[in-house]
N, C-alpha and C. Protein backbone atom coordinates (compact mmCIF):
# COMPACT_ATOMS: atom_id res chain seq x y z
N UNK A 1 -10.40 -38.74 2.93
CA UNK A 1 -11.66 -39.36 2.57
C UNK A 1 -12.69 -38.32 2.18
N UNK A 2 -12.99 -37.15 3.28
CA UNK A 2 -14.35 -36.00 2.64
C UNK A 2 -12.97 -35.12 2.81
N UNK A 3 -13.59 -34.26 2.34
CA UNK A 3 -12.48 -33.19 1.51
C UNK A 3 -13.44 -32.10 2.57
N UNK A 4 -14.78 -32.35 2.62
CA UNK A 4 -15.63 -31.12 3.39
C UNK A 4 -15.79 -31.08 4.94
N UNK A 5 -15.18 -32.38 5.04
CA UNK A 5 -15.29 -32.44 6.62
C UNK A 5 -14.05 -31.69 7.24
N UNK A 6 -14.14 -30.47 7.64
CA UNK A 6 -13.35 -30.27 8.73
C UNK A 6 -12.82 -30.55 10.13
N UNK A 7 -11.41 -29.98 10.56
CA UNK A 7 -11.07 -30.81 11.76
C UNK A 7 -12.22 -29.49 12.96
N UNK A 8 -12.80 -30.05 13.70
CA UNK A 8 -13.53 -29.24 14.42
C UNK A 8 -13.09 -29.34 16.33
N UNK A 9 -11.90 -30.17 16.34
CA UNK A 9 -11.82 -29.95 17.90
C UNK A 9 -10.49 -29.15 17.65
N UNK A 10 -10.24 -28.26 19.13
CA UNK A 10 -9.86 -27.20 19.39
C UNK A 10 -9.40 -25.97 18.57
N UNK A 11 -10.63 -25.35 18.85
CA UNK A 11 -10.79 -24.00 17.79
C UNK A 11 -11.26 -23.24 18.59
N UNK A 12 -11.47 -21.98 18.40
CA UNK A 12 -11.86 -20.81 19.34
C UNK A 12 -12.03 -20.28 18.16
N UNK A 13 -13.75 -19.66 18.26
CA UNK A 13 -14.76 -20.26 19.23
C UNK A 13 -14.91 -22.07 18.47
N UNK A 14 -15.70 -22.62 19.83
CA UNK A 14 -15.27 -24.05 19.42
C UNK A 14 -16.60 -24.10 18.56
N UNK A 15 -16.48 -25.52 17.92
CA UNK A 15 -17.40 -25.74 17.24
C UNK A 15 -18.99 -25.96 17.60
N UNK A 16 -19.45 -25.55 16.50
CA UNK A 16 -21.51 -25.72 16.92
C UNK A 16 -21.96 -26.91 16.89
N UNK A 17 -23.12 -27.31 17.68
CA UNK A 17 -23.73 -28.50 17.14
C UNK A 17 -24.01 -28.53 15.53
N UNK A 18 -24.61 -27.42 15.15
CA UNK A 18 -24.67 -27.50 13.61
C UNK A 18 -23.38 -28.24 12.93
N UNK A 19 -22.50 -27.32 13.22
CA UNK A 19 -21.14 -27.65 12.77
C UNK A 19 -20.55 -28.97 12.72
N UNK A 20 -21.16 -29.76 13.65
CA UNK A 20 -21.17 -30.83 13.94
C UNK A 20 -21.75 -32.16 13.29
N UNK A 21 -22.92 -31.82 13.52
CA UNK A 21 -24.15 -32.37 12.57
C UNK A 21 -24.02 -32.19 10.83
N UNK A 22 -22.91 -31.08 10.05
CA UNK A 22 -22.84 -31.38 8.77
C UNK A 22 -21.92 -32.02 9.07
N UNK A 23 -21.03 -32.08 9.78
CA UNK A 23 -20.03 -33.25 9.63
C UNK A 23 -20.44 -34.69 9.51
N UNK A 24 -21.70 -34.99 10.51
CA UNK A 24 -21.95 -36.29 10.35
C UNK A 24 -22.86 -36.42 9.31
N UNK A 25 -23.33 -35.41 8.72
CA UNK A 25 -24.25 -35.75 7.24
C UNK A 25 -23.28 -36.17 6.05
N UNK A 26 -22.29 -35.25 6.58
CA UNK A 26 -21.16 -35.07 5.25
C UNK A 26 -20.86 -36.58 5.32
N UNK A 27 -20.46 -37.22 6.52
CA UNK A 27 -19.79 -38.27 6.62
C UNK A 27 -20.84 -39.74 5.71
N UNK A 28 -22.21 -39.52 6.54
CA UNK A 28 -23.50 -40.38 6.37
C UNK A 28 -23.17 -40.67 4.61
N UNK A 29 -23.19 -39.75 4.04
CA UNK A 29 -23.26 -39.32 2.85
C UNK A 29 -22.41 -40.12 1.63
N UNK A 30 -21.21 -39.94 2.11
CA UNK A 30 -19.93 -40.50 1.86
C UNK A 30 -20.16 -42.21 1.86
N UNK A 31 -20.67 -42.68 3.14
CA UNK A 31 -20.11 -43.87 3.58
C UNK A 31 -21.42 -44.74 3.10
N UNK A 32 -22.42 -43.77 2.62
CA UNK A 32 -23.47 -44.43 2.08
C UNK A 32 -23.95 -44.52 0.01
N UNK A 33 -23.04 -43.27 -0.20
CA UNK A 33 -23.22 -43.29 -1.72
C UNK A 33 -24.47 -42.50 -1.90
N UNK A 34 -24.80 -41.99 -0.74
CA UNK A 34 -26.24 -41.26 -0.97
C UNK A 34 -26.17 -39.90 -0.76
N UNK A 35 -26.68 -38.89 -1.97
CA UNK A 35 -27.02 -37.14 -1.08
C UNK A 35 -28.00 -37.32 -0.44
N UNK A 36 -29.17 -37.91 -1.39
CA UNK A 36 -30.65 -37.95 -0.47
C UNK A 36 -30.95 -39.24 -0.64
N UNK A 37 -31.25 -39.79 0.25
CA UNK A 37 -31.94 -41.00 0.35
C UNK A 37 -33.54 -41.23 -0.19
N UNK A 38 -33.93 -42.56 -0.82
CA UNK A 38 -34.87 -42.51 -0.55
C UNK A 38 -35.75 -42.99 0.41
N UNK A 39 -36.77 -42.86 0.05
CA UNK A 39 -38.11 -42.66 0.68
C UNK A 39 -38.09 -43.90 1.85
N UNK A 40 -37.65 -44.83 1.51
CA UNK A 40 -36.99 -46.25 1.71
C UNK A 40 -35.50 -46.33 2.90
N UNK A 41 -34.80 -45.42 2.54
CA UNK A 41 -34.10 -45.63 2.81
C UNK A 41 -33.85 -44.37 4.41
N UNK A 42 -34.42 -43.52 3.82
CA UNK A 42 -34.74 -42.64 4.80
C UNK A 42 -34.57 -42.27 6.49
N UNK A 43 -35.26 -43.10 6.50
CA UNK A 43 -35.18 -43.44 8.28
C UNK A 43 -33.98 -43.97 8.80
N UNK A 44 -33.06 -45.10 7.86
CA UNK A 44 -32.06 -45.41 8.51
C UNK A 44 -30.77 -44.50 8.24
N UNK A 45 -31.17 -43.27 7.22
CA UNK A 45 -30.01 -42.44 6.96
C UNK A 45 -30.04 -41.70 8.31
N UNK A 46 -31.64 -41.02 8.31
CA UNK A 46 -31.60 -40.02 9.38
C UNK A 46 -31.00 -40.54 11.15
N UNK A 47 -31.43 -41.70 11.12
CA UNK A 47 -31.19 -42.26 12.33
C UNK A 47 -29.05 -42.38 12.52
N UNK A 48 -28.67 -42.75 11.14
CA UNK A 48 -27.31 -42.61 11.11
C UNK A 48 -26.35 -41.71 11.49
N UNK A 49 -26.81 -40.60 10.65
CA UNK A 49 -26.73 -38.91 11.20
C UNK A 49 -26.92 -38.58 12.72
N UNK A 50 -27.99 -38.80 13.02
CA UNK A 50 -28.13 -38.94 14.21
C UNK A 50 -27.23 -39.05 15.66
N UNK A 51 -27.07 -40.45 15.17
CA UNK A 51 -25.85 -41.36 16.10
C UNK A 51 -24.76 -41.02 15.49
N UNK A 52 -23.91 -40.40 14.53
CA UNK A 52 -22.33 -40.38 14.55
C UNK A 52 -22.32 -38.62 15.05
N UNK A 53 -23.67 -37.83 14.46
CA UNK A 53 -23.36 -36.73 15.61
C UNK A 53 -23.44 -36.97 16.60
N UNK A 54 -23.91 -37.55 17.33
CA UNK A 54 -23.81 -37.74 18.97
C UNK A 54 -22.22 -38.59 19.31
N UNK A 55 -22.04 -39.15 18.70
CA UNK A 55 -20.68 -40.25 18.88
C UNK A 55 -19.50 -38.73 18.61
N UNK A 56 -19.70 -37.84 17.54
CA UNK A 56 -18.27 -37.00 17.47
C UNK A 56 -18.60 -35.98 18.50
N UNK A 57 -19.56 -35.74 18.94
CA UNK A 57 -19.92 -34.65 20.10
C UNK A 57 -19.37 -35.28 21.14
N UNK A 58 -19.45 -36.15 21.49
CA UNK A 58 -18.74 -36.79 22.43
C UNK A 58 -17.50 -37.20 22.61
N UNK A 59 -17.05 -37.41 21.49
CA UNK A 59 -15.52 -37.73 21.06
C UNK A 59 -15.07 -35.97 21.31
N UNK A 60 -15.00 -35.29 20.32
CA UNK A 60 -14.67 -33.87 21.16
C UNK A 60 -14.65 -32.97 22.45
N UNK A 61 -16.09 -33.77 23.16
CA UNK A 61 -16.42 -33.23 24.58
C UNK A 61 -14.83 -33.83 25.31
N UNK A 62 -14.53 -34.71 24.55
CA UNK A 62 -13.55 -35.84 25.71
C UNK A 62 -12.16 -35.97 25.53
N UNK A 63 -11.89 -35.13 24.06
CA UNK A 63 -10.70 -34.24 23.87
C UNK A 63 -9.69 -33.63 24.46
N UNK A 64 -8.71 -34.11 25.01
CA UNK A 64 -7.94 -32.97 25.97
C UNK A 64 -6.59 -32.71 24.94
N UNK A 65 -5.84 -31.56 25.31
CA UNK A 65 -4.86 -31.11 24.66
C UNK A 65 -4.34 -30.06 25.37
N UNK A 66 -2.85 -29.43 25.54
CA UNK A 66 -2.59 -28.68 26.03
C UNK A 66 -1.89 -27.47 24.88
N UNK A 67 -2.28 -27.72 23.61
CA UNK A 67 -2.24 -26.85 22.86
C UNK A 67 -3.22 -25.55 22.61
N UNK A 68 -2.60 -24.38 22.34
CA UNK A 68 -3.37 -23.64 22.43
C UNK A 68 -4.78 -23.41 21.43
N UNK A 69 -6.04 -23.33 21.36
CA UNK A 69 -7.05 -23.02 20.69
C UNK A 69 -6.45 -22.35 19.22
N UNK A 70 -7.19 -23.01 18.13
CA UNK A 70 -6.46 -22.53 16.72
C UNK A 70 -7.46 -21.23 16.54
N UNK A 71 -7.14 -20.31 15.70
CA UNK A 71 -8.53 -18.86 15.20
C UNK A 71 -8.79 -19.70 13.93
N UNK A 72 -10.22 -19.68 14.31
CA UNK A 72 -11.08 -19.80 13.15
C UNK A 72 -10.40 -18.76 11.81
N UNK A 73 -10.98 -17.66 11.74
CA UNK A 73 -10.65 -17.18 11.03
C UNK A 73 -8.74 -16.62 10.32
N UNK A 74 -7.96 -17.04 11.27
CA UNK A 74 -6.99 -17.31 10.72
C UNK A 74 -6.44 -18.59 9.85
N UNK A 75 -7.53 -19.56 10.12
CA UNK A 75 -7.09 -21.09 9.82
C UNK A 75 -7.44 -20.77 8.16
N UNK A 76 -9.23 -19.85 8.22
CA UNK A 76 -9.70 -20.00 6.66
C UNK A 76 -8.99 -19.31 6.35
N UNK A 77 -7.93 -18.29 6.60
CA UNK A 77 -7.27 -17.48 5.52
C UNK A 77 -5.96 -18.82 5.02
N UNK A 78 -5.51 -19.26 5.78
CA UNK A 78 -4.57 -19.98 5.75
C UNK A 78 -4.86 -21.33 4.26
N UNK A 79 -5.89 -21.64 4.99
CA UNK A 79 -6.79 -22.44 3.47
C UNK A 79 -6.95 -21.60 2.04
N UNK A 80 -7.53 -20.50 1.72
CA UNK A 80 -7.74 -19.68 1.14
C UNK A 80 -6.28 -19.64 0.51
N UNK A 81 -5.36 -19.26 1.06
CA UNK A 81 -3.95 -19.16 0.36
C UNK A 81 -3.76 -20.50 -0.20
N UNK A 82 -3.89 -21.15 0.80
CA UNK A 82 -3.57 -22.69 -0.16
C UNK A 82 -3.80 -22.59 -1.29
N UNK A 83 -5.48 -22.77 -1.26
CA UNK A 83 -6.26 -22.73 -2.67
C UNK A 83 -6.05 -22.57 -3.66
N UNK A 84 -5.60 -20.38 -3.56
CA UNK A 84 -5.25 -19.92 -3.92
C UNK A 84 -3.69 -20.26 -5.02
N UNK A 85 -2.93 -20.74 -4.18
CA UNK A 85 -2.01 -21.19 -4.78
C UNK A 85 -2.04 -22.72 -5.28
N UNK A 86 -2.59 -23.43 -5.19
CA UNK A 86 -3.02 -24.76 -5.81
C UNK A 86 -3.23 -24.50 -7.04
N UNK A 87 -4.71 -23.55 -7.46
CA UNK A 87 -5.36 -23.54 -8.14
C UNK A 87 -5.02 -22.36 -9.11
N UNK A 88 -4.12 -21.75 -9.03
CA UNK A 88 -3.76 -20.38 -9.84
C UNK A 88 -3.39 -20.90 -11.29
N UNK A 89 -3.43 -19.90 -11.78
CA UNK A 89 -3.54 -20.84 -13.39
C UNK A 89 -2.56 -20.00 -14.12
C-alpha cells in the first residue's frame, strides 16, 4: 500500500517517536488523498495523525518476538542493493 512506510518493530536501535509519527502521516496521507490538507480540513487530519501514532506506538510497545533485533543499518544496505539492482539500466 505506502511504499514509504517502513516495518519499524524490532530493530536495534528501536524505532523513534518521530519515526513513528511519519509513519502515521505517511499513512494519514495515503488513506486520505491528501499531502496537505486544507484549512477545512485540517484539524481532522491533524487529530488523525495523532491517534494512529498513538495506536502503532502501542501496537509495537506490545510486540513480542523471540527473534533477534534486525541492524538498522544493515537492513538499508540490503534495500540499497535491491534498488540498485531493480533499477540498473
Amino acid at each position: 500500500m505506502c511504499r514509504n512506510i517502513h516495518p519499524l518493530f524490532n530493530y536495534e536501535p528501536p524505532a523513534t517517536g518521530h519515526e513513528v509519527r511519519d509513519a502515521a502521516l505517511q499513512y494519514v496521507r495515503k488513506v486520505s488523498g491528501f499531502t496537505k490538507p486544507s484549512a477545512a480540513n485540517d484539524e481532522a487530519f491533524s487529530r488523525a495523525v495523532d491517534e494512529v501514532t498513538a495506536a502503532t506506538q502501542r501496537l509495537i510497545d506490545a510486540l513480542v518476538t523471540s527473534a533477534p533485533p534486525k541492524d538498522r543499518e544493515v537492513e538499508a544496505e540490503r534495500a540499497r542493493a535491491r534498488a540498485a539492482k531493480r533499477f540498473a539500466a
